[in-house]
Protein backbone atom coordinates (compact mmCIF):
# COMPACT_ATOMS: atom_id res chain seq x y z
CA UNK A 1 -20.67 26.82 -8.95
CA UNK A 2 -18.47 26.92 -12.05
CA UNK A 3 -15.42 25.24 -12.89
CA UNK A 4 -12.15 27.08 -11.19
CA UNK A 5 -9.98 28.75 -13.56
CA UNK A 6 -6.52 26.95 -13.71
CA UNK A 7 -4.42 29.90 -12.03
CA UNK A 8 -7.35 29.92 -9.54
CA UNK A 9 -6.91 26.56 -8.36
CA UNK A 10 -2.92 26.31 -8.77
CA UNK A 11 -2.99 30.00 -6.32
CA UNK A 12 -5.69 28.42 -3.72
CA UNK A 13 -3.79 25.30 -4.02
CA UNK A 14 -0.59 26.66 -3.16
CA UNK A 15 -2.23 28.83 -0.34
CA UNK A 16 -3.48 25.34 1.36
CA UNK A 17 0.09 23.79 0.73
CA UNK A 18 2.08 27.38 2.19
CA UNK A 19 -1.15 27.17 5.08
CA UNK A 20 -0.43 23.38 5.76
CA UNK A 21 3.53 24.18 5.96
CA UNK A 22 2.80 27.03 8.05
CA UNK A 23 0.91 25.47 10.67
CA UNK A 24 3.64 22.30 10.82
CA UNK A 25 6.23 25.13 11.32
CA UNK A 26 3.85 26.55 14.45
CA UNK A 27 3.34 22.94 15.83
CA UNK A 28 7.15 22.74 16.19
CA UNK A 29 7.68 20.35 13.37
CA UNK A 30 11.26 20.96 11.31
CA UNK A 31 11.66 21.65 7.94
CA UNK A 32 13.90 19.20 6.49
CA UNK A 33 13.83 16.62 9.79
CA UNK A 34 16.57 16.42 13.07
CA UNK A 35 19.25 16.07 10.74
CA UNK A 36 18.41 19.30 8.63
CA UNK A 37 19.15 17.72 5.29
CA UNK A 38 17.39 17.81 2.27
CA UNK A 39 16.27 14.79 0.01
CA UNK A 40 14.07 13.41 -2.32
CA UNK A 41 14.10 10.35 -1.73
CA UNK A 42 14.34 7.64 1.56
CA UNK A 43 13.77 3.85 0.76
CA UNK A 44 14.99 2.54 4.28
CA UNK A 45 11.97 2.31 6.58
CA UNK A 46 13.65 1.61 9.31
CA UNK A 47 15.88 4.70 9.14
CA UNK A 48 15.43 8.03 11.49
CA UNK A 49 15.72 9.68 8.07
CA UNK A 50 12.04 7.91 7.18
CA UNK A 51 8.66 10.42 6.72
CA UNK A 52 11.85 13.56 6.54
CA UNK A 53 12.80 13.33 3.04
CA UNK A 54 10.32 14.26 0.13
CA UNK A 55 9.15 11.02 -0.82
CA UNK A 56 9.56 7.46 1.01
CA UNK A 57 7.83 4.45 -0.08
CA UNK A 58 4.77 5.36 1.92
CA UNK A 59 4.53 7.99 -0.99
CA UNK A 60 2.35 5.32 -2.44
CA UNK A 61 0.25 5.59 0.37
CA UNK A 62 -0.54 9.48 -0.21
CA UNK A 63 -1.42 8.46 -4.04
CA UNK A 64 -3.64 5.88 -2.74
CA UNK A 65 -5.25 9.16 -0.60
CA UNK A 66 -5.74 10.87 -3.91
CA UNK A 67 -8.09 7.87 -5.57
CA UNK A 68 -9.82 7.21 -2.36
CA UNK A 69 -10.93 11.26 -1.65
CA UNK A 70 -11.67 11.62 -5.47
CA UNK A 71 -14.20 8.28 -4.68
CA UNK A 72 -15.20 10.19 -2.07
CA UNK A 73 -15.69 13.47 -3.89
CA UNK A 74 -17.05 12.19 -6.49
CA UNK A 75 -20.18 10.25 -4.53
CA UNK A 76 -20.48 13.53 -2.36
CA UNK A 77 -19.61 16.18 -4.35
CA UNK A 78 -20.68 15.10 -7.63
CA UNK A 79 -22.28 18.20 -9.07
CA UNK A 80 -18.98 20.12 -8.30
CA UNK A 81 -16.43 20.62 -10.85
CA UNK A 82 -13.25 18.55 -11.10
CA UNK A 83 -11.22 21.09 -10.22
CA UNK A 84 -13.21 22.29 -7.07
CA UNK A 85 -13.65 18.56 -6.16
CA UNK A 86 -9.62 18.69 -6.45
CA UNK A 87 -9.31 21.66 -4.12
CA UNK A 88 -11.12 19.61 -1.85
CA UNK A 89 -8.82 17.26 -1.96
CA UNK A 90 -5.94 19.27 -0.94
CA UNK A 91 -7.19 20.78 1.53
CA UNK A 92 -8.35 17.34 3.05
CA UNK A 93 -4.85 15.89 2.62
CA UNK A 94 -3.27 19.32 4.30
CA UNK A 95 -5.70 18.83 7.28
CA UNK A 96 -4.66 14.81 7.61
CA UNK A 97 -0.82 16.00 7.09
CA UNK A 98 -1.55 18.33 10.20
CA UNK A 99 -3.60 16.04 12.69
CA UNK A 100 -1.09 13.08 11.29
CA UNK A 101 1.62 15.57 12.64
CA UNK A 102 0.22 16.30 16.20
CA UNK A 103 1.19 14.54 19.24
CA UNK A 104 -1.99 11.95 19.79
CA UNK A 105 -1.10 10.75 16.24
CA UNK A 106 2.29 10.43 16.55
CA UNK A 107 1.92 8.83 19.91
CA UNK A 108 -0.48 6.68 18.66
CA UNK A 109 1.57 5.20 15.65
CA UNK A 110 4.64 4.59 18.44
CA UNK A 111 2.61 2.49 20.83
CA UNK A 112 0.20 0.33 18.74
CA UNK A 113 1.92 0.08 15.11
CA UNK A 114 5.60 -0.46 13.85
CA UNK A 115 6.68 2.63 13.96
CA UNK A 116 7.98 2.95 16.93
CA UNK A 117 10.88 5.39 16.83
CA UNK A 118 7.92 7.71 14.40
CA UNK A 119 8.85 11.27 15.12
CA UNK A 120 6.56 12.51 12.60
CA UNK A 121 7.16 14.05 9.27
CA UNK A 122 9.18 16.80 8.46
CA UNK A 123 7.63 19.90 6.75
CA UNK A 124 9.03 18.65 3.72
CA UNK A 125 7.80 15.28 3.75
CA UNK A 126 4.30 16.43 4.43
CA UNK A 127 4.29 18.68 1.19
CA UNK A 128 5.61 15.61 -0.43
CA UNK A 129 2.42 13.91 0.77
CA UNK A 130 0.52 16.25 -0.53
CA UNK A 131 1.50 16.51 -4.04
CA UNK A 132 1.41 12.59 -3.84
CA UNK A 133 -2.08 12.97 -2.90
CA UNK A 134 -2.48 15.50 -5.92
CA UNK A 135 -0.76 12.86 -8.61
CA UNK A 136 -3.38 10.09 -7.46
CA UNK A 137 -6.49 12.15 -7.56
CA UNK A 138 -5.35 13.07 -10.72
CA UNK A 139 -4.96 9.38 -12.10
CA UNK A 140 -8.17 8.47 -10.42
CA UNK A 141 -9.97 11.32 -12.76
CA UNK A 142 -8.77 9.76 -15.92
CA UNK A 143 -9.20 5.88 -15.04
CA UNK A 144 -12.01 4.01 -15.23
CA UNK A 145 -13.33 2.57 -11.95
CA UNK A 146 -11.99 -0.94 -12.34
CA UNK A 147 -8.58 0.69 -13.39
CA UNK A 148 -8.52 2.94 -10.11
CA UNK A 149 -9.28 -0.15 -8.19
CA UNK A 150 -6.49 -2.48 -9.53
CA UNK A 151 -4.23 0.36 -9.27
CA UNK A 152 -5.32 0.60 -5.48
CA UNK A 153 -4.90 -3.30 -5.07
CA UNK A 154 -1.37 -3.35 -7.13
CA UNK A 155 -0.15 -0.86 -4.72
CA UNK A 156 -1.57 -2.18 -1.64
CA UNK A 157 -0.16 -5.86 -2.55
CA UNK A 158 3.13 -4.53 -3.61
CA UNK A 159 3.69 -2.58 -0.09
CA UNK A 160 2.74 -5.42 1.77
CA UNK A 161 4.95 -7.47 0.07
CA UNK A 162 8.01 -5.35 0.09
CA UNK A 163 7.28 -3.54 3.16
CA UNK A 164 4.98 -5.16 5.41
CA UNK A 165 3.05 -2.48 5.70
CA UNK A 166 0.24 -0.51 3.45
CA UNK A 167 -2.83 1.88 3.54
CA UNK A 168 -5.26 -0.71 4.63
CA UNK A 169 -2.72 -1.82 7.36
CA UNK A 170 -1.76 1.52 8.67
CA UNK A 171 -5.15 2.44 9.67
CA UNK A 172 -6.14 -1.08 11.31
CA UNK A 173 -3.69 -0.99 13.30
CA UNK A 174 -4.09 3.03 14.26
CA UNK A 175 -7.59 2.07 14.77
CA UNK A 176 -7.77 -1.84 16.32
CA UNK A 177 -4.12 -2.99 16.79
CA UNK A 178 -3.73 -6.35 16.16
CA UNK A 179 -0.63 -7.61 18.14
CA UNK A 180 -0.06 -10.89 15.49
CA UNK A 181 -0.34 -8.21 13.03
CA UNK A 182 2.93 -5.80 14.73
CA UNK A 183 4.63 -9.04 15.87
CA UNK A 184 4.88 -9.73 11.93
CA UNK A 185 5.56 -6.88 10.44
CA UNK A 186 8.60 -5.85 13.53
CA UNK A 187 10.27 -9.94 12.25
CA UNK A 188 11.21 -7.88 9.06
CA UNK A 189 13.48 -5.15 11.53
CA UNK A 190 17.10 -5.39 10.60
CA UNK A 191 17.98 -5.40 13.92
CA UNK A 192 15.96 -6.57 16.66
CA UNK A 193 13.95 -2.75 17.54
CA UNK A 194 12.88 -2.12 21.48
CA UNK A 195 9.24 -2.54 22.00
């Protein structure tokens, strides 16, 4: 298989993006979030207004998506071209962004992690995800491997630190909550949260 043109992969890219929004819009999922407005940017984590605005510091997270499924492309995929490898990549970040989006994830994230007022993202946060996923795969193409990995501990350090939360986090707890674990990260709430 040959490389994809450029317009080839920005039109089948767009079609997985317009397919991904799409299918949020059939699941019931809003557009711009309960409070219908737009944004590009939400830094409280705490807030209703968090996963509804473009990009919220678990943005980062999404980047980190786009080194980890180039890895993964790359050792599976590695006769492909880059930019097939990359349309991979999108469409596995559109199918996360959907199953993230469905009830037994959102669910999931309320009872065992700290998100427990998580409604989901809003159509526009997910598309957000995605082209964060996009901007990482493209980094990881044009790092080195011991670049792409500092980058991935920087990030993870520096979301633990300010957040309390990160990649490697978020999916321990989705898949083995740790009670110590929630117990810490909920002491950083503003106000005390139910739960």
């Amino acid at each position: 298989m040959g490389r994809l043109p450029t317009r080839t992969l920005a039109v089948a890219s767009l079609a997985v993006v317009a397919a991904t929004a799409a299918i949020e819009l059939w699941m019931g999922r809003l557009p711009l979030g309960p409070d219908g407005r737009f944004g590009w940017w939400e830094t409280d984590i705490w807030s209703a207004a968090m996963s509804q605005r473009f990009a919220d510091p678990y943005s980062f997270s999404h980047i980190l998506h786009g080194v980890i499924f180039y890895a993964a492309l790359w050792l599976t995929a590695r006769g492909a071209p880059l930019s097939t490898r990359a349309l991979g990549a999108i469409l596995l970040e559109g199918a996360w962004e959907i199953l993230e989006n469905s009830p037994i994830i959102i669910n999931r994230y309320r009872e065992v992690t700290m998100a427990l007022g998580y409604e989901g993202d809003s159509v526009l946060n997910s598309m957000g995800d995605v082209v964060m996923m996009a901007i990482g795969f493209g980094l990881a193409a044009r790092l080195r491997l011991w670049q792409s990995l500092a980058f991935v501990a920087l990030v993870e350090l520096v979301m633990l630190a300010l957040l309390r939360d990160n990649l490697t986090l978020n999916i321990l707890m989705l898949l083995y909550p740790i009670d110590a674990i929630r117990d810490w990260q909920m002491a950083a709430a503003p106000v005390p949260l139910p739960g």
